[in-house]
N, C-alpha and C. Protein backbone atom coordinates (compact mmCIF):
# COMPACT_ATOMS: atom_id res chain seq x y z
N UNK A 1 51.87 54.80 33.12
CA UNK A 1 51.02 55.75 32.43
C UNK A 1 51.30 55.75 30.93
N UNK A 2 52.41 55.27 30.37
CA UNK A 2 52.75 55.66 28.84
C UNK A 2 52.46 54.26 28.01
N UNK A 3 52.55 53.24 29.05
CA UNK A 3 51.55 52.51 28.59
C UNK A 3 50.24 51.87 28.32
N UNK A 4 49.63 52.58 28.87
CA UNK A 4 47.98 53.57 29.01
C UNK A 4 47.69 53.93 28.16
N UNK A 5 48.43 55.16 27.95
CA UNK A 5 48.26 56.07 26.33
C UNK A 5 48.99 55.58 25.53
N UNK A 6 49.42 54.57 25.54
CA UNK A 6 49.80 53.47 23.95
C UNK A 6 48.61 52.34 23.53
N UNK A 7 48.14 52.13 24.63
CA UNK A 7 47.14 50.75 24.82
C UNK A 7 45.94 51.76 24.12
N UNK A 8 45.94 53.16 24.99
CA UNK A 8 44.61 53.97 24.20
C UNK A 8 44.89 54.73 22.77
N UNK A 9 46.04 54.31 22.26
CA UNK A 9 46.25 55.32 21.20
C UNK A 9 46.03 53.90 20.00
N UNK A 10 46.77 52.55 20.50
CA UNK A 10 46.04 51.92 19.91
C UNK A 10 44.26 51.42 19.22
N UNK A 11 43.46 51.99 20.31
CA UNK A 11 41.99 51.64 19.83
C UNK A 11 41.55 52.66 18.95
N UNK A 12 42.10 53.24 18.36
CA UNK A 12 41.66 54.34 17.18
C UNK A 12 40.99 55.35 17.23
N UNK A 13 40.44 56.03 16.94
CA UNK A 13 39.04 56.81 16.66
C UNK A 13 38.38 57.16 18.17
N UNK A 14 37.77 57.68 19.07
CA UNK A 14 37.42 57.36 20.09
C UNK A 14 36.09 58.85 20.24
N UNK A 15 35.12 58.02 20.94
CA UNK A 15 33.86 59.46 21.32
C UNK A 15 33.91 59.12 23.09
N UNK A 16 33.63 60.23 23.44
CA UNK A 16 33.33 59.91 24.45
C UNK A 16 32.06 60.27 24.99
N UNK A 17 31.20 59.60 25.83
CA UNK A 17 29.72 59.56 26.16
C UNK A 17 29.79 60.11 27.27
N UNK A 18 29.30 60.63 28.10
CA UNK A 18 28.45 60.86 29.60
C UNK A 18 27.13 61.14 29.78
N UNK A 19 26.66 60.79 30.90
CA UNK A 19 25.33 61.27 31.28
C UNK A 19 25.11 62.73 31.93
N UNK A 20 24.13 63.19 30.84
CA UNK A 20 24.50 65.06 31.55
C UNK A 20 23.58 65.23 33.06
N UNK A 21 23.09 64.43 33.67
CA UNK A 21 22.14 64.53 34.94
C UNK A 21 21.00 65.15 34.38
N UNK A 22 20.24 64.98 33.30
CA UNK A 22 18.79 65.65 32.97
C UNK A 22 18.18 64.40 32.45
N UNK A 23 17.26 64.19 32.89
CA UNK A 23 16.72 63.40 32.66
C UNK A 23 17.14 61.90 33.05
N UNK A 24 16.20 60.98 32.52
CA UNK A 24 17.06 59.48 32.88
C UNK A 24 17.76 58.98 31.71
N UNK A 25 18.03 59.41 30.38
CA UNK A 25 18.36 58.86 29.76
C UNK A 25 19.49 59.69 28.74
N UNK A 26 19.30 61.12 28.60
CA UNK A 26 20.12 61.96 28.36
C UNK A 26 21.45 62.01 28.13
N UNK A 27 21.93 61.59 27.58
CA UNK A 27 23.56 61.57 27.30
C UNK A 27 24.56 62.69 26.49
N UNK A 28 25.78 63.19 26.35
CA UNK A 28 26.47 63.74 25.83
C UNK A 28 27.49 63.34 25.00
N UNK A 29 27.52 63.21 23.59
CA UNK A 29 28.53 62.18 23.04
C UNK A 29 29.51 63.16 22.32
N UNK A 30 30.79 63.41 22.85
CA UNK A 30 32.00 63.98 21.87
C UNK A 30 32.35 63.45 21.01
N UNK A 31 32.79 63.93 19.92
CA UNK A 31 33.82 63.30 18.96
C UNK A 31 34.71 64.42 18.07
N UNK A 32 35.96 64.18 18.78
CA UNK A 32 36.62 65.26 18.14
C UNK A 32 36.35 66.33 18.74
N UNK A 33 35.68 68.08 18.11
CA UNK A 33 35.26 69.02 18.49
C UNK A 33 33.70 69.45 18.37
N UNK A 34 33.43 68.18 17.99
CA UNK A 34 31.80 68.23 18.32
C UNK A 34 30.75 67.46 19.74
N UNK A 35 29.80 68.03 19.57
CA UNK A 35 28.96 66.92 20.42
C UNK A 35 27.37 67.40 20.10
N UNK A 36 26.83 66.07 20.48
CA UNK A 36 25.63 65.66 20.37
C UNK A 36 24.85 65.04 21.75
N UNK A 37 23.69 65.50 21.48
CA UNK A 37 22.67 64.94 22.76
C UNK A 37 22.22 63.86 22.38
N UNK A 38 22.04 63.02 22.87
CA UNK A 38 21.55 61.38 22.82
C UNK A 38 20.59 60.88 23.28
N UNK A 39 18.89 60.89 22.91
CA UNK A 39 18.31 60.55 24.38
C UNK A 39 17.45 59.13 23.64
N UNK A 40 16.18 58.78 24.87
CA UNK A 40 15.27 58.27 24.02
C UNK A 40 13.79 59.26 24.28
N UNK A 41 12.67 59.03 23.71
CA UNK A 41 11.62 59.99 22.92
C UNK A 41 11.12 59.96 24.38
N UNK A 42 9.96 60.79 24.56
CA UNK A 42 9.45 61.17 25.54
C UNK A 42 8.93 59.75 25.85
N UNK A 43 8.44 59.05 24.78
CA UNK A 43 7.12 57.30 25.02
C UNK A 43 7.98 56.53 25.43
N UNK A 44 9.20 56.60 25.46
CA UNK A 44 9.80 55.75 26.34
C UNK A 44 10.85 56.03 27.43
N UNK A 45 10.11 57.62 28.45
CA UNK A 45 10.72 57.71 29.10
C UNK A 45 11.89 58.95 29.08
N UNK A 46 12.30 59.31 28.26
CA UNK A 46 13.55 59.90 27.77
C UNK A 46 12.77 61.23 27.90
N UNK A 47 13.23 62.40 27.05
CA UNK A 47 13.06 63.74 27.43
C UNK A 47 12.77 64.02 25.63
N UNK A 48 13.14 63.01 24.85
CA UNK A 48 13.03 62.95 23.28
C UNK A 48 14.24 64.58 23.03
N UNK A 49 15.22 64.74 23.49
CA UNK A 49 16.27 66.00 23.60
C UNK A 49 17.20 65.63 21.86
N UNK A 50 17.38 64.54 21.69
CA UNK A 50 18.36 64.05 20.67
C UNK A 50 18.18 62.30 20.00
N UNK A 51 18.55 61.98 18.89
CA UNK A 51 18.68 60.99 18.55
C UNK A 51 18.58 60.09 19.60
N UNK A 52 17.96 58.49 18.98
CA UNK A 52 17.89 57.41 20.76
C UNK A 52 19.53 56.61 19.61
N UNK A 53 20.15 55.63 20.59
CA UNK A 53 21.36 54.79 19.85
C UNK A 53 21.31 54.20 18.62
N UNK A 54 19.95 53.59 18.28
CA UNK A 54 19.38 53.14 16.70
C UNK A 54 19.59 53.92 16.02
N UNK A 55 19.14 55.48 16.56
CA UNK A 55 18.95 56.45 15.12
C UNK A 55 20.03 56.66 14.99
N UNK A 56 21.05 56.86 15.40
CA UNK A 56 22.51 57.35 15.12
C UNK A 56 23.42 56.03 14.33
N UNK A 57 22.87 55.18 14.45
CA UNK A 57 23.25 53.61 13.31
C UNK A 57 23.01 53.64 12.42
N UNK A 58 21.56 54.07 11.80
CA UNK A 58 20.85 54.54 11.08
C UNK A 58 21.31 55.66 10.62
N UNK A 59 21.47 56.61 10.76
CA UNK A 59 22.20 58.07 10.50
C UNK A 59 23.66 58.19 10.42
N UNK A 60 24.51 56.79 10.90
CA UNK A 60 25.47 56.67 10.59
C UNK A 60 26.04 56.36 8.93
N UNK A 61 24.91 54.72 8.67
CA UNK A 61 24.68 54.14 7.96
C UNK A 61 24.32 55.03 6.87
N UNK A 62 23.06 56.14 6.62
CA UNK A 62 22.78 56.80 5.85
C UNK A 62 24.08 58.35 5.26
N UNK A 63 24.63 58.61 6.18
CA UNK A 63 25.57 59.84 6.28
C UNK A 63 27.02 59.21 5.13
N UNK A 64 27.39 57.77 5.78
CA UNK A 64 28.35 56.93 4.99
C UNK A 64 28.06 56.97 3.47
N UNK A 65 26.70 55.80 3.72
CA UNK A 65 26.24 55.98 2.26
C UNK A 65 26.65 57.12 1.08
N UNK A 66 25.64 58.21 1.65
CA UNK A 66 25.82 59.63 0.74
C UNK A 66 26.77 60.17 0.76
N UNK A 67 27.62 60.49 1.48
CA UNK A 67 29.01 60.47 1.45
C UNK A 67 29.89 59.82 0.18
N UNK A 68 30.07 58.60 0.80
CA UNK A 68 30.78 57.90 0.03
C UNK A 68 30.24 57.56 -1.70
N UNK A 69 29.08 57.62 -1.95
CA UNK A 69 28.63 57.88 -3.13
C UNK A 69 29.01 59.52 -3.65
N UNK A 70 28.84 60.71 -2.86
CA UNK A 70 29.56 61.77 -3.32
C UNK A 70 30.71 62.05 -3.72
N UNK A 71 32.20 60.86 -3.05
CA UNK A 71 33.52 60.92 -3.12
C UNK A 71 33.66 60.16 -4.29
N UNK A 72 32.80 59.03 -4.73
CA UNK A 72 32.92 58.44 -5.87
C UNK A 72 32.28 59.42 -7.24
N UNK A 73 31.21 60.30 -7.04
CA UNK A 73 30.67 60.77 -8.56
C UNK A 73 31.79 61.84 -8.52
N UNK A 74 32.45 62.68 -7.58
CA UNK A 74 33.26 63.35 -7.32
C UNK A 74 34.76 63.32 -8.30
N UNK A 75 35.04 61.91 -8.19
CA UNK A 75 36.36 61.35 -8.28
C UNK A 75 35.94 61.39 -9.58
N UNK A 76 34.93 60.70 -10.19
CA UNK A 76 34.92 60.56 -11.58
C UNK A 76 34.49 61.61 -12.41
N UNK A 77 33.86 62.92 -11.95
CA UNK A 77 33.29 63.91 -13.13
C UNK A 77 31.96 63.57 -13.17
N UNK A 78 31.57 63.25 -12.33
CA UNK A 78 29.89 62.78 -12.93
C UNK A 78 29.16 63.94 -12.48
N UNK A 79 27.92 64.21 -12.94
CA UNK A 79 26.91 65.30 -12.50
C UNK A 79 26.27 65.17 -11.07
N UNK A 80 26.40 64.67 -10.43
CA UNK A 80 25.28 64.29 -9.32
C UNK A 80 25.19 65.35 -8.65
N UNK A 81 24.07 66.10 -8.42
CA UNK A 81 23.77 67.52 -7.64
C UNK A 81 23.09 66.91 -6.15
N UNK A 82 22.64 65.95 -5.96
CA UNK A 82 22.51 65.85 -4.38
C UNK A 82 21.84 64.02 -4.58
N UNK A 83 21.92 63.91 -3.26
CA UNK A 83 21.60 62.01 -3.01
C UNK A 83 20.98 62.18 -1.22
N UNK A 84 20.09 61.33 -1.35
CA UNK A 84 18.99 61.70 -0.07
C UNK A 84 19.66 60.35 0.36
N UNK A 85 19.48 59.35 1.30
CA UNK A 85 18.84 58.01 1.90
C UNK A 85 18.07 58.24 3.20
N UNK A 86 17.20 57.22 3.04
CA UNK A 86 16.58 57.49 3.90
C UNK A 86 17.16 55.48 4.28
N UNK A 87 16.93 56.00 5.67
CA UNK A 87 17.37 54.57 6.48
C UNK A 87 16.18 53.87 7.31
N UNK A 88 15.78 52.75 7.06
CA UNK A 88 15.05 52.39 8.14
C UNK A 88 15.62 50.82 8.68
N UNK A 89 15.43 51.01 10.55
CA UNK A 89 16.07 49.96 11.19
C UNK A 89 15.38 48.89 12.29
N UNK A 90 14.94 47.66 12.04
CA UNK A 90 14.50 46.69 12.72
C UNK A 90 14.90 45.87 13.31
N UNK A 91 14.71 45.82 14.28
CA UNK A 91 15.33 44.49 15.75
C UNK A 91 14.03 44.03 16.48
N UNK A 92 14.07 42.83 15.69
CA UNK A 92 12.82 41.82 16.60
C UNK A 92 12.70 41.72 17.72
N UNK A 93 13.85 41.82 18.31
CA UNK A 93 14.48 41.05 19.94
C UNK A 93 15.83 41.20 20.34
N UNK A 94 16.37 41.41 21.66
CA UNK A 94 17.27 41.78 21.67
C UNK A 94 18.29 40.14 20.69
N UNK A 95 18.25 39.50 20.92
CA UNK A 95 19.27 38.78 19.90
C UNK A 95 19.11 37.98 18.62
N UNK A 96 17.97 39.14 17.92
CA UNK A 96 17.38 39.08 16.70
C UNK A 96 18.63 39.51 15.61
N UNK A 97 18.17 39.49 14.57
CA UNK A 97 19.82 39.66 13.90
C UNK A 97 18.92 41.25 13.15
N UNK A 98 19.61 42.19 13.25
CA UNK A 98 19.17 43.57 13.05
C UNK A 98 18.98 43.08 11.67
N UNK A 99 17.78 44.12 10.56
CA UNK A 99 17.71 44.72 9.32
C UNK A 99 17.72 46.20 9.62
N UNK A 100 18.46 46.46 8.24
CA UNK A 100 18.31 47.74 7.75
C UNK A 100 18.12 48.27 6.28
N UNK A 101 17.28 48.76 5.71
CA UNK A 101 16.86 49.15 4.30
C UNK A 101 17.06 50.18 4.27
N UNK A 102 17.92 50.42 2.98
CA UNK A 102 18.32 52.20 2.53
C UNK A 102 16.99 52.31 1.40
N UNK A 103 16.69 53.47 1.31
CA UNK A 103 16.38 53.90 0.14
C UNK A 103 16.95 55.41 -0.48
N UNK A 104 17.47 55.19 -1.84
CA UNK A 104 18.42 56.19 -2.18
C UNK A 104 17.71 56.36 -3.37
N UNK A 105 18.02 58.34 -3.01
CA UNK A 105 17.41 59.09 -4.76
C UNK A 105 18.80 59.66 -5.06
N UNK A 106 18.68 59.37 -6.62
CA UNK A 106 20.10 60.59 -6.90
C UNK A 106 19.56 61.21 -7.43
N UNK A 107 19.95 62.71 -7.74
CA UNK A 107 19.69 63.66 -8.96
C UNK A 107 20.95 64.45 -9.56
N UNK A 108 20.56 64.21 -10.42
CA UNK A 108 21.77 65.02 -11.66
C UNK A 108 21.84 64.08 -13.05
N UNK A 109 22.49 64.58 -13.90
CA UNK A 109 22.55 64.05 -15.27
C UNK A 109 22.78 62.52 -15.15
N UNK A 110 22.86 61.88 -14.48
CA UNK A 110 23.41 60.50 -14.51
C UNK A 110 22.48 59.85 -15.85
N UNK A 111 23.36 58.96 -16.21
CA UNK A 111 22.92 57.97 -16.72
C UNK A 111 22.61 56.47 -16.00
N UNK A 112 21.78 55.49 -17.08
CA UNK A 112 21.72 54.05 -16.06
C UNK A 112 23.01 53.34 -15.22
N UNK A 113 24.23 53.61 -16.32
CA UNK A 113 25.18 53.21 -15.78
C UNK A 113 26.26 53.92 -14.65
N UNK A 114 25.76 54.98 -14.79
CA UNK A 114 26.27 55.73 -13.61
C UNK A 114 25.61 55.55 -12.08
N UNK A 115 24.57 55.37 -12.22
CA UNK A 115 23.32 55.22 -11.24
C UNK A 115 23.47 53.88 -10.97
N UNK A 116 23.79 52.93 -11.51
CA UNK A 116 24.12 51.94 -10.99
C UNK A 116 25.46 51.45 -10.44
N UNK A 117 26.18 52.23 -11.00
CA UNK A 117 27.91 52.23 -10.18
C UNK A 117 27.72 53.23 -8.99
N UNK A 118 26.79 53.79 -8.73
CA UNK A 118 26.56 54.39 -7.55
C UNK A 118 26.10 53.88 -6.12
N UNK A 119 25.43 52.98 -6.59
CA UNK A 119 24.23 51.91 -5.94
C UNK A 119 25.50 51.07 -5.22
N UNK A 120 26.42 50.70 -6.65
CA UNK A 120 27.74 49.69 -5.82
C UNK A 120 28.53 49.85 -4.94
N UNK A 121 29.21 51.00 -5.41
CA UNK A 121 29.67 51.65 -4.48
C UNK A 121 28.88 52.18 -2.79
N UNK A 122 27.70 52.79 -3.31
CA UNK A 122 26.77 52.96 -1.99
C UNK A 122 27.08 51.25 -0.92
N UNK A 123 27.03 50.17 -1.72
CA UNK A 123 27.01 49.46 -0.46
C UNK A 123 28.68 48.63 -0.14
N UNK A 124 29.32 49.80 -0.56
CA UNK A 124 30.83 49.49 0.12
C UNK A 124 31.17 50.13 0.68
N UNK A 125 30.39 51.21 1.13
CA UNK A 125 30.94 52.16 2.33
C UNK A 125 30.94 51.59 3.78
N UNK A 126 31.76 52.12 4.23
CA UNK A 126 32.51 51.77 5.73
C UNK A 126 31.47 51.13 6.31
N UNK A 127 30.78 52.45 6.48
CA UNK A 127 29.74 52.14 7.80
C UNK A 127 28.63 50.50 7.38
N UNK A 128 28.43 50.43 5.73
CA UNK A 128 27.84 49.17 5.48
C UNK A 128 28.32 47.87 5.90
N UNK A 129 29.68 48.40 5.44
CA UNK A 129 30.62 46.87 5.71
C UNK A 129 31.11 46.67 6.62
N UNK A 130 31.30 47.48 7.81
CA UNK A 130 31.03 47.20 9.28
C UNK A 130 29.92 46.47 9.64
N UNK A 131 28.34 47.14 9.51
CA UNK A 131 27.80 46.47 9.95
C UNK A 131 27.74 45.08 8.90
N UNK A 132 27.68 45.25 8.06
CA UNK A 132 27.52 43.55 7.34
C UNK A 132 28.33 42.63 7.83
N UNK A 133 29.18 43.04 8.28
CA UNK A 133 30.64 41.73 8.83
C UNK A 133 30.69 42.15 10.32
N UNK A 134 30.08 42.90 10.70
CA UNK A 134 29.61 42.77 12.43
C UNK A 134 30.97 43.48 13.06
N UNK A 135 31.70 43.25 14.33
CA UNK A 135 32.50 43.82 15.06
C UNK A 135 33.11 42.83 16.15
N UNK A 136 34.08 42.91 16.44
CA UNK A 136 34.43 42.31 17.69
C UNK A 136 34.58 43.79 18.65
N UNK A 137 34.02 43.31 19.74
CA UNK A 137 33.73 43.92 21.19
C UNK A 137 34.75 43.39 22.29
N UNK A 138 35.22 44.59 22.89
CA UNK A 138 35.65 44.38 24.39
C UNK A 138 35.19 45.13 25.18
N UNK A 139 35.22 45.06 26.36
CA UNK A 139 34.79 46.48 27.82
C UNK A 139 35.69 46.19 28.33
N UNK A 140 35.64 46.41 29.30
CA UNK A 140 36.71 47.32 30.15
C UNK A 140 36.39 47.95 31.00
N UNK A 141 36.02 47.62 32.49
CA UNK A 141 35.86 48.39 33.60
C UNK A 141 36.71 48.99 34.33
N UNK A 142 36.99 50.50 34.20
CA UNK A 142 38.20 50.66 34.45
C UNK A 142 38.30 50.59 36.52
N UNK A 143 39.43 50.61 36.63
CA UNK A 143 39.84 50.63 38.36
C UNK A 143 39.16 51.54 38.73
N UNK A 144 38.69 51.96 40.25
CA UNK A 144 37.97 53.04 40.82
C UNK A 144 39.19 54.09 40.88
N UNK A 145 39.01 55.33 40.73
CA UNK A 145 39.94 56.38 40.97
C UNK A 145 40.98 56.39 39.34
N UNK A 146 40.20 55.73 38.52
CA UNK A 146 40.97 56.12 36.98
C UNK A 146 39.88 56.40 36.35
N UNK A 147 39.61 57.14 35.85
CA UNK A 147 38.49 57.67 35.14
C UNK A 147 38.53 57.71 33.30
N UNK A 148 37.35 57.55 32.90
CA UNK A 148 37.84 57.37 31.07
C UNK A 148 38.20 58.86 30.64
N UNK A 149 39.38 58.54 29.97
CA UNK A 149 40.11 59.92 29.83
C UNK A 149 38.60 60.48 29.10
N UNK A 150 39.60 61.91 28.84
CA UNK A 150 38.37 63.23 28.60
C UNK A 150 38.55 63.33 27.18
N UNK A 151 39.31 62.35 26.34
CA UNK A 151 40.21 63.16 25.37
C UNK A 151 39.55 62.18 23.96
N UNK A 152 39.20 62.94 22.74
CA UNK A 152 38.71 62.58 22.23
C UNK A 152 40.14 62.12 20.81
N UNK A 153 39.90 61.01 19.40
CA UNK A 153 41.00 61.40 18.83
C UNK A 153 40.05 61.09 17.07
N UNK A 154 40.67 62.57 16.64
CA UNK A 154 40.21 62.25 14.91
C UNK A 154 41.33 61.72 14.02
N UNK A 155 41.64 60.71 13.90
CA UNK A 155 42.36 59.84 12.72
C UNK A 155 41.60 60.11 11.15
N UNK A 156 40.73 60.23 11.08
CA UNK A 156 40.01 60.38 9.75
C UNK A 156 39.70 59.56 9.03
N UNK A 157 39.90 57.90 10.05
CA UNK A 157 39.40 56.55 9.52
C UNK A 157 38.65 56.50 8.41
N UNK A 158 37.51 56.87 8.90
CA UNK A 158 36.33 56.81 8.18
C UNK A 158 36.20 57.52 6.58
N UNK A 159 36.79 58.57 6.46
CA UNK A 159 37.44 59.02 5.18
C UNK A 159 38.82 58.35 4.17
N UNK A 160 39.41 57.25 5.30
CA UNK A 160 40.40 56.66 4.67
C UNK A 160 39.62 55.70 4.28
N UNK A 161 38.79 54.92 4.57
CA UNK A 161 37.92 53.70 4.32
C UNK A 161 37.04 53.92 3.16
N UNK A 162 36.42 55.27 3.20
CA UNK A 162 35.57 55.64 2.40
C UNK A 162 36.23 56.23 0.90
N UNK A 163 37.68 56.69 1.26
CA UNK A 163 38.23 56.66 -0.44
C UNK A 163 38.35 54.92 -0.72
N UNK A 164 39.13 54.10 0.06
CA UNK A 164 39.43 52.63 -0.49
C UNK A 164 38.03 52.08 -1.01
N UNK A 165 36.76 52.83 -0.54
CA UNK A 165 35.52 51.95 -1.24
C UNK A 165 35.40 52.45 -2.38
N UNK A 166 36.11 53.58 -2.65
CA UNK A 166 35.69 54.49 -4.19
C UNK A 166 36.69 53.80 -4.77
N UNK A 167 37.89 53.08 -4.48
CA UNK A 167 38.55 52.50 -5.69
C UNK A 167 37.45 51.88 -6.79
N UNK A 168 38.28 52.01 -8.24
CA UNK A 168 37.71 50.89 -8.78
C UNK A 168 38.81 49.64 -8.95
N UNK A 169 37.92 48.38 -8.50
CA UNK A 169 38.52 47.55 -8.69
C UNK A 169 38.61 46.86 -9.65
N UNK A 170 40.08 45.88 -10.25
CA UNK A 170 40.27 45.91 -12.10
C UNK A 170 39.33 44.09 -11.80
């Protein structure tokens, strides 16, 4: 067992999913002390209850972004009073190679050169450079009568990643 919870303390960060029995597609995703409903839209079936798996890539992708552009005007004193993106996401086929296009407004005093060290930074955030350099994948079916623990874990990765993109680099 303690090498269980070393093997799982190794994979980092962790959500956990289930299916809540409503509907066919309906899911429950923890992370940490939150959760979210997951479905797909009524046109394909789903109950349309929550985000389908795209939009939450997309909303990942966009949340990073503005984020991590906030920790950078932040760090430096700059004016920026708010930053929108809007995300949009395309897959030809399932082994089409995904696009995704941000479009980002800032507002506040910025200047050109601020607005453009924003833009840079915008595409060094985590969630970009994950997906730009892709992932290695494993599964794991676990034995019958072991079940995926219940237990969710916040490391704060994603905030550690997202100051190293606000460095400036010399």
């Amino acid at each position: 067992m303690a090498a269980e919870a070393a093997e799982s303390a190794k994979a980092g960060e962790a959500v956990v999913v289930d299916l809540t029995g409503v509907g066919r597609f309906q899911v429950e995703a923890r992370a940490g002390t939150s959760a979210l409903l997951v479905d797909e839209p009524r046109e394909a079936g789903g109950l349309g209850s929550g985000p389908n798996p795209f939009d939450l890539l997309s909303a990942a992708l966009g949340a990073c972004t503005v984020m991590t552009m906030r920790l950078y005007a932040e760090r430096k004193g700059w004016p920026l009073t708010h930053a929108r993106a809007r995300v949009a996401h395309h897959r030809g086929a399932l082994q089409a190679r995904d696009t995704f296009s941000l479009e980002i407004d800032l507002e506040g005093d910025l200047d050109e050169t601020q607005r453009a060290r924003l833009i840079d930074v915008a595409s060094r955030c985590p969630v970009h450079q994950t997906l730009d350099r892709g992932a290695d994948m494993s599964t794991t079916l676990l034995p019958v009568g072991r079940p995926v623990p219940d237990t969710t874990k916040v490391l704060c990765e994603h905030m550690k990643t997202m100051e190293e993109a606000c460095e400036d680099r010399a």
